[in-house]
Protein backbone atom coordinates (compact mmCIF):
# COMPACT_ATOMS: atom_id res chain seq x y z
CA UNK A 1 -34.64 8.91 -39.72
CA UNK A 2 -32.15 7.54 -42.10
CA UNK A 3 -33.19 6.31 -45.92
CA UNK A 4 -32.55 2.60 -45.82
CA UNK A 5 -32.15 2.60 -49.38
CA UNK A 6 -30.45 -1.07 -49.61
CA UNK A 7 -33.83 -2.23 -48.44
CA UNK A 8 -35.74 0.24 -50.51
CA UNK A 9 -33.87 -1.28 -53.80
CA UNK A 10 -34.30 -5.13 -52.30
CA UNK A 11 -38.63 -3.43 -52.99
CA UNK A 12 -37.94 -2.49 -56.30
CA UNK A 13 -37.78 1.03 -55.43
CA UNK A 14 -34.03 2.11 -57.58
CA UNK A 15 -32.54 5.38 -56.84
CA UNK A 16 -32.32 7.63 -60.11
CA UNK A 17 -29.64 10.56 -60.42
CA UNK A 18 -32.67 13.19 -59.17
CA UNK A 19 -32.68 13.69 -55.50
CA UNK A 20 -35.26 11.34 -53.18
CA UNK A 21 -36.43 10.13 -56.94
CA UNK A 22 -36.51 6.71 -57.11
CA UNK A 23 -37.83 4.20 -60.44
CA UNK A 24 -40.20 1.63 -59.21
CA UNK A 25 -39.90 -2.04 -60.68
CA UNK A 26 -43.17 -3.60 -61.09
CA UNK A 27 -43.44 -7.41 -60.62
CA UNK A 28 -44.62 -9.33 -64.13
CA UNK A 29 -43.93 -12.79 -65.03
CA UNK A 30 -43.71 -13.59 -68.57
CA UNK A 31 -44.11 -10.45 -69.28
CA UNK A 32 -48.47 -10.62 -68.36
CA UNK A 33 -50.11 -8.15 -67.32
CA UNK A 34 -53.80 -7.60 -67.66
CA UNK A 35 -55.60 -4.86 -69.13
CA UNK A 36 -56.98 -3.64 -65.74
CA UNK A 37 -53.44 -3.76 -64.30
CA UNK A 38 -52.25 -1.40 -67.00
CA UNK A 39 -55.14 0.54 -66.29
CA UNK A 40 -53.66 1.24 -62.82
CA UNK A 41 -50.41 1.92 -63.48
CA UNK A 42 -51.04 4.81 -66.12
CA UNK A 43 -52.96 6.29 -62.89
CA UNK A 44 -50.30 5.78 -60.80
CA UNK A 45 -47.36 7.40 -63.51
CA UNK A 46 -49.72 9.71 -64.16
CA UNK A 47 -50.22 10.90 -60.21
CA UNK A 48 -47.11 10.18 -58.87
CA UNK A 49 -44.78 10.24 -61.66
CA UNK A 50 -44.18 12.04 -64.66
CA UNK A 51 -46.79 10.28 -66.81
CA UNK A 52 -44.87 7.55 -68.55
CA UNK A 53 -43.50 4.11 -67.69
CA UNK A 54 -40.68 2.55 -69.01
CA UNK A 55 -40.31 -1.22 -70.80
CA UNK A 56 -37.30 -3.06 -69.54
CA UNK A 57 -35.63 -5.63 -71.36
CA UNK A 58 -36.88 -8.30 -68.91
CA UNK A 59 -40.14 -8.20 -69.98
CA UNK A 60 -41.29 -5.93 -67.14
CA UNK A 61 -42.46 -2.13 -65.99
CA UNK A 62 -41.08 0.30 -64.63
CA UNK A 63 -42.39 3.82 -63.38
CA UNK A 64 -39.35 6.49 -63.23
CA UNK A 65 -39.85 9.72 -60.76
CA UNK A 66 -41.81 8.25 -57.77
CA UNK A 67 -40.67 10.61 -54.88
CA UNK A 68 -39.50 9.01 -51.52
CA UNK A 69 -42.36 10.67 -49.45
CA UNK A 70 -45.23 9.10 -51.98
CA UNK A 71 -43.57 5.30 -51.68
CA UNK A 72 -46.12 4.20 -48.79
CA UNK A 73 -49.05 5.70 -50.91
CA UNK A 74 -47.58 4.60 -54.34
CA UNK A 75 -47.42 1.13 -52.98
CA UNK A 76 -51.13 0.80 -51.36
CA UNK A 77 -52.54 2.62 -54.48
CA UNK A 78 -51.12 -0.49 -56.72
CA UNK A 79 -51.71 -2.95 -54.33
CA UNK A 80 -55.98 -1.91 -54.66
CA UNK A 81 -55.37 -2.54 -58.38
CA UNK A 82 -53.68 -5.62 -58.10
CA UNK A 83 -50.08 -4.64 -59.29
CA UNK A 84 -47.32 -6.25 -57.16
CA UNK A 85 -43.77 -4.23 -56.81
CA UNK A 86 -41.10 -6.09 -58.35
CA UNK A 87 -37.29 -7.39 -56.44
CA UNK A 88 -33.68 -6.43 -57.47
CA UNK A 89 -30.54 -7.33 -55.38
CA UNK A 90 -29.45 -10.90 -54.91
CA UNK A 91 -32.51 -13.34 -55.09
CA UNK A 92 -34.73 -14.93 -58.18
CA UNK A 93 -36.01 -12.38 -60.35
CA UNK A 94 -37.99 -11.45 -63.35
CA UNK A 95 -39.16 -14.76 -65.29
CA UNK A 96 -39.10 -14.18 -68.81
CA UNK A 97 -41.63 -16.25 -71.15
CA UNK A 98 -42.63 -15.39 -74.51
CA UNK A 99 -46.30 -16.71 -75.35
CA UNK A 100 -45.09 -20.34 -75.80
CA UNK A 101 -47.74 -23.13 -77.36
CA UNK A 102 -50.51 -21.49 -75.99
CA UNK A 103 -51.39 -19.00 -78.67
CA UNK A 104 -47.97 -19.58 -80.63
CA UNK A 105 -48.01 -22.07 -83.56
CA UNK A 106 -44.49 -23.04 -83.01
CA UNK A 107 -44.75 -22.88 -79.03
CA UNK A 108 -43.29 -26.79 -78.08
CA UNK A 109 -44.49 -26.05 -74.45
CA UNK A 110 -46.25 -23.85 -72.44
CA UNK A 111 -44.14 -21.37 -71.19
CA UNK A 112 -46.54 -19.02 -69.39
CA UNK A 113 -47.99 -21.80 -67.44
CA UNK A 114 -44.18 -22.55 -66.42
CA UNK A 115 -43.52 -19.25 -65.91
CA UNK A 116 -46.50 -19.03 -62.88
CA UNK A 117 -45.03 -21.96 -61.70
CA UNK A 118 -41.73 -21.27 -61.66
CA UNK A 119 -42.47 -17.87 -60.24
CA UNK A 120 -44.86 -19.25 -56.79
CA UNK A 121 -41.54 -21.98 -56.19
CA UNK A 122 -38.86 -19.61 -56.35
CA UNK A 123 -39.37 -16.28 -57.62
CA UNK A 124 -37.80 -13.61 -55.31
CA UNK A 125 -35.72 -16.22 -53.50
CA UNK A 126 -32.79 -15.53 -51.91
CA UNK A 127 -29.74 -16.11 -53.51
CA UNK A 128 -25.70 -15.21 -53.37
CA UNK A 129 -26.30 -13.07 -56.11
CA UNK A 130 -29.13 -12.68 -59.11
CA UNK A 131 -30.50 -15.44 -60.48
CA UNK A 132 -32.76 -15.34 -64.34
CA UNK A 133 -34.79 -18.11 -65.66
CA UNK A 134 -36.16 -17.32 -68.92
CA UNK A 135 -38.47 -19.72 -71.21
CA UNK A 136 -39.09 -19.57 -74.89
CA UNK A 137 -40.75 -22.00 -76.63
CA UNK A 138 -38.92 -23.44 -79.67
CA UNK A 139 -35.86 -22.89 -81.09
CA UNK A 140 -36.83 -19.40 -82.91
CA UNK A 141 -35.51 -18.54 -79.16
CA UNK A 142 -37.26 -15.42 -79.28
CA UNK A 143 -36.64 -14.89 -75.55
CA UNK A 144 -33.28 -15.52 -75.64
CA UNK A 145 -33.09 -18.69 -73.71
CA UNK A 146 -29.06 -18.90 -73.17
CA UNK A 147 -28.89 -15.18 -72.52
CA UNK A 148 -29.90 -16.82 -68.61
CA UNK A 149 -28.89 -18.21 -65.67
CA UNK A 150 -31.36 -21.11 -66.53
CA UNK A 151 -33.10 -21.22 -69.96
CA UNK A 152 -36.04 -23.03 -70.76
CA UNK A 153 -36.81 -23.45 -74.18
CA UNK A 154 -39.33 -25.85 -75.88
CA UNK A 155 -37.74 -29.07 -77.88
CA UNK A 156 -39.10 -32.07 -79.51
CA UNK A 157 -37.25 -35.41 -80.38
CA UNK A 158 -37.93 -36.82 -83.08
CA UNK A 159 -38.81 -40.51 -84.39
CA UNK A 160 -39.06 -41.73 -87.85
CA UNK A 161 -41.66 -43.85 -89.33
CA UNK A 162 -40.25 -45.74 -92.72
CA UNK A 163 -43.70 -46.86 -93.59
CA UNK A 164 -45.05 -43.50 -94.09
CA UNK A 165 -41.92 -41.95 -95.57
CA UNK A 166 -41.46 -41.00 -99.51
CA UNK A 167 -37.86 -40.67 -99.11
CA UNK A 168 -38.37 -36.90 -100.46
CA UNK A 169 -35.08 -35.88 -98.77
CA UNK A 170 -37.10 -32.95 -97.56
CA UNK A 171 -36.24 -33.31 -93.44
CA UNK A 172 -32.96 -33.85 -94.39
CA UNK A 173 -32.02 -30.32 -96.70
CA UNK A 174 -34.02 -28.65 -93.90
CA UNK A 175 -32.10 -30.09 -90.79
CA UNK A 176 -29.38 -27.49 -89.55
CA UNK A 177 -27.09 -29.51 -88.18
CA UNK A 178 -27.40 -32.36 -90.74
CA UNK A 179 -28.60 -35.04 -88.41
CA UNK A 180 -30.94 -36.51 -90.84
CA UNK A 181 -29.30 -38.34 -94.09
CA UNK A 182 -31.97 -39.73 -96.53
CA UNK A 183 -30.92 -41.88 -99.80
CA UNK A 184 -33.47 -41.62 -102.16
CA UNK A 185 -32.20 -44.54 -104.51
CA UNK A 186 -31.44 -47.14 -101.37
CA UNK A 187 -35.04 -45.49 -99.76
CA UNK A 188 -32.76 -45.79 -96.31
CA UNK A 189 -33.05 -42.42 -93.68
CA UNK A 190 -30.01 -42.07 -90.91
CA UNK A 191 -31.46 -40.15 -88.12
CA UNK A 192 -27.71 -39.04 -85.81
CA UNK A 193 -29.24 -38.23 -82.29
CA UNK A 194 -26.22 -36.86 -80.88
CA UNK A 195 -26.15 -33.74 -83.69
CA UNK A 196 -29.74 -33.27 -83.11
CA UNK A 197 -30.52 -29.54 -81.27
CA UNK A 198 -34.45 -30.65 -80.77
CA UNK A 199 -35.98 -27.66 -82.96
CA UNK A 200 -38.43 -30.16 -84.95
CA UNK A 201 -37.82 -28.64 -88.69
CA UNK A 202 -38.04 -31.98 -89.60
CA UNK A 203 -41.07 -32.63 -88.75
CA UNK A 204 -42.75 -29.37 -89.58
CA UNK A 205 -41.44 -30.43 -93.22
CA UNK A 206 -41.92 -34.00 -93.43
CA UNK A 207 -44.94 -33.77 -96.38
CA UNK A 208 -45.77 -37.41 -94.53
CA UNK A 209 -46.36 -37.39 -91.27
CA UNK A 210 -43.25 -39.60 -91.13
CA UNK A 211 -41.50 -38.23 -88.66
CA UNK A 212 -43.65 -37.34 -85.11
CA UNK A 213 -41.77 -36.67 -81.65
CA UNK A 214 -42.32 -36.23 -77.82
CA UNK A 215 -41.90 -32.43 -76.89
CA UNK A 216 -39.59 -31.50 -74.23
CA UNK A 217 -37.68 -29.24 -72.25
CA UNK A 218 -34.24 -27.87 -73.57
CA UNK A 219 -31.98 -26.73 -70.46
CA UNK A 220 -29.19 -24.58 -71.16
CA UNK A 221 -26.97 -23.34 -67.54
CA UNK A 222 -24.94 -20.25 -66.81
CA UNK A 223 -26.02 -17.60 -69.46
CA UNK A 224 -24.47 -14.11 -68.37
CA UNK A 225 -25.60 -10.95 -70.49
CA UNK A 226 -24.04 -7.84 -68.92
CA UNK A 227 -20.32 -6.62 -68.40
CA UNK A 228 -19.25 -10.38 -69.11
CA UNK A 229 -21.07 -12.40 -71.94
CA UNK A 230 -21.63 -15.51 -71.16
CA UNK A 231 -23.71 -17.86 -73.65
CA UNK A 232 -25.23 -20.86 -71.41
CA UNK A 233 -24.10 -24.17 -72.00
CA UNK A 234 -26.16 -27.23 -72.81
CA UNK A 235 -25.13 -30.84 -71.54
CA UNK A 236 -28.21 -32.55 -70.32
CA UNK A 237 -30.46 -34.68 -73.37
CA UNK A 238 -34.10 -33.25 -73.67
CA UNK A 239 -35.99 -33.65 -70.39
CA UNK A 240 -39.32 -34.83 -70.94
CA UNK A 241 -40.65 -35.01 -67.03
CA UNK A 242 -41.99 -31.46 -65.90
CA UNK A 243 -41.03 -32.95 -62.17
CA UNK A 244 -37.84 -33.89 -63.17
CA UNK A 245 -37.67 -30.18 -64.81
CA UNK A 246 -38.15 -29.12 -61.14
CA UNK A 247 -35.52 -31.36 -59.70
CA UNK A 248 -32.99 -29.72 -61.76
CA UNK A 249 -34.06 -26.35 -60.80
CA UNK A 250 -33.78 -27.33 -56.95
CA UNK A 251 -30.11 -29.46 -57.57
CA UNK A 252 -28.78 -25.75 -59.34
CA UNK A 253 -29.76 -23.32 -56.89
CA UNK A 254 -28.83 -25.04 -54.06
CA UNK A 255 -25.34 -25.57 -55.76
CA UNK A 256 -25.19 -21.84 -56.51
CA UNK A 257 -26.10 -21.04 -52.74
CA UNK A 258 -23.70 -23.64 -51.54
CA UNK A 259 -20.67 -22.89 -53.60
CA UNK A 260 -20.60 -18.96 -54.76
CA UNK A 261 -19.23 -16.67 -52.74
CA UNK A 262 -21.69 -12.97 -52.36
CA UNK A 263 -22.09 -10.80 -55.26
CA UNK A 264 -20.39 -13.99 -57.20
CA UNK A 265 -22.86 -14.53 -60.84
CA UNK A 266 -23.61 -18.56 -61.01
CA UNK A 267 -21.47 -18.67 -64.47
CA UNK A 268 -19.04 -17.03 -62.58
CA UNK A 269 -18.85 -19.25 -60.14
CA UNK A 270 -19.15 -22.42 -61.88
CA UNK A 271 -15.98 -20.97 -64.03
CA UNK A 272 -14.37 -21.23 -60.47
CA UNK A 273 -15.90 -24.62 -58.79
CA UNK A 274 -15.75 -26.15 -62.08
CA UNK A 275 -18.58 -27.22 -64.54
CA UNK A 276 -17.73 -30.86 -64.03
CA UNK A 277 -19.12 -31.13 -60.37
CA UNK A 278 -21.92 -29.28 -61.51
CA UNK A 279 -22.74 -31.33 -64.34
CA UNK A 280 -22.50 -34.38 -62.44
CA UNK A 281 -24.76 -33.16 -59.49
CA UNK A 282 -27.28 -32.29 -62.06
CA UNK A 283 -26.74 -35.34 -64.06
CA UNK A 284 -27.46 -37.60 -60.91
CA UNK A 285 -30.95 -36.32 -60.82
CA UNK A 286 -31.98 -38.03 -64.32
């Protein structure tokens, strides 16, 4: 009987250059995996492989030299310790998250608890071609937000209160794109919301408490990282509403399924549609 090795790759089962040897993705979402789930996958590389695993940039595992004959046993033996097999091909895959505000002290939102979300609505769905959310949770980006199809990354807006301000200058040498102006003589601040990029130095600074803010979601589109580089583009304000954060997701995808053409990348085909009905479909949701 024939390999069906399209469908074998759609299971996260890749062929390497070794005959009937194939590298076998594991599912992980954020990049979580617990210490029992390790536990079975040095059994498994150590049985059916060659004993080591392999990090991949996306946060998740992989197991080289799992023959084609052990697949059906490689697969049960993981499923009895709770490891899932990962997806390739043309669908939603690997969410990326790094540890966000839970544990993080600069974490603006909680990315892991995104990340399961975002994973039970539409990871491994079917797409015209691959499709990468990734979440980091302030503007440290240490995951790499833009590098995505969709980037999540944590944001906070920030408000000014004059009665508890010194007029130190402080949130204004420490804002990089010089939104904030403070005149220490005329005790007057100029807060520009336009330049602000949400990162919240400001009030991490402030020696006050003067300035405070609402933390939010920071949406960048059509990040490519791969034989075109492709940084994606912001145009939406901070989104405060996690639904609304959802309503976005479901308004892009179904653009991508409804305008790219197969094996076509979602920047690749908003460079052809054009950004601006994009933008406006998505801007129609707020």
């Amino acid at each position: 009987m024939p390999v069906d090795y399209k469908e074998l790759k759609k299971g996260g089962f890749m062929r390497q250059k070794q005959k009937d040897c194939f590298a076998m993705r594991l599912k992980s979402v954020g990049g979580h995996f617990t210490a029992a789930q390790l536990g079975t996958v040095q059994q498994v590389a150590e049985k059916y492989g060659k004993g080591y695993v392999h990090l991949t940039s996306r946060q998740g595992i992989e197991i080289p030299y799992i023959k084609l004959q052990d697949i059906d046993e490689v697969k049960a033996a993981l499923k009895a310790g709770g490891v899932e097999v990962g997806v390739c091909g043309p669908r939603v895959r690997t969410i990326t998250a790094c540890q966000g505000a839970a544990t993080c002290p600069s974490g603006l939102i909680d990315t892991v608890k995104l990340a399961n979300e975002f994973d039970k609505r539409y990871g491994g769905r079917e797409l015209p071609h691959k499709f990468k959310f990734g979440f980091t949770g302030c503007h440290n980006n240490c995951l790499k937000a833009e590098e995505n199809d969709m980037g999540i990354k944590g944001g906070v807006l920030p408000k000014w209160a004059a009665e508890s301000c010194i007029y130190c200058g402080v949130c204004g040498a420490v804002c990089p794109e010089k939104a904030i102006t403070v005149d220490k003589d005329a005790q007057t601040v100029t807060f520009d919301k336009n330049k602000c990029v949400y990162c919240g130095k400001c009030i991490k600074s402030c020696p006050t408490d003067a300035w405070t803010g609402e933390n939010g979601f920071v949406i960048s589109f059509g990040g490519l990282y791969g034989n075109r580089i492709a940084i994606g583009r912001h145009f939406l304000p901070i989104v405060f509403d996690e639904a609304k954060l959802y309503e976005i997701v479901d308004v892009t995808l179904k653009f991508f399924e409804d305008n790219a053409k197969p094996s076509e990348r979602f920047a690749n085909c908003l460079d052809r549609v054009g950004w601006d009905k994009f933008q406006k479909e998505v801007e129609a949701v707020l």
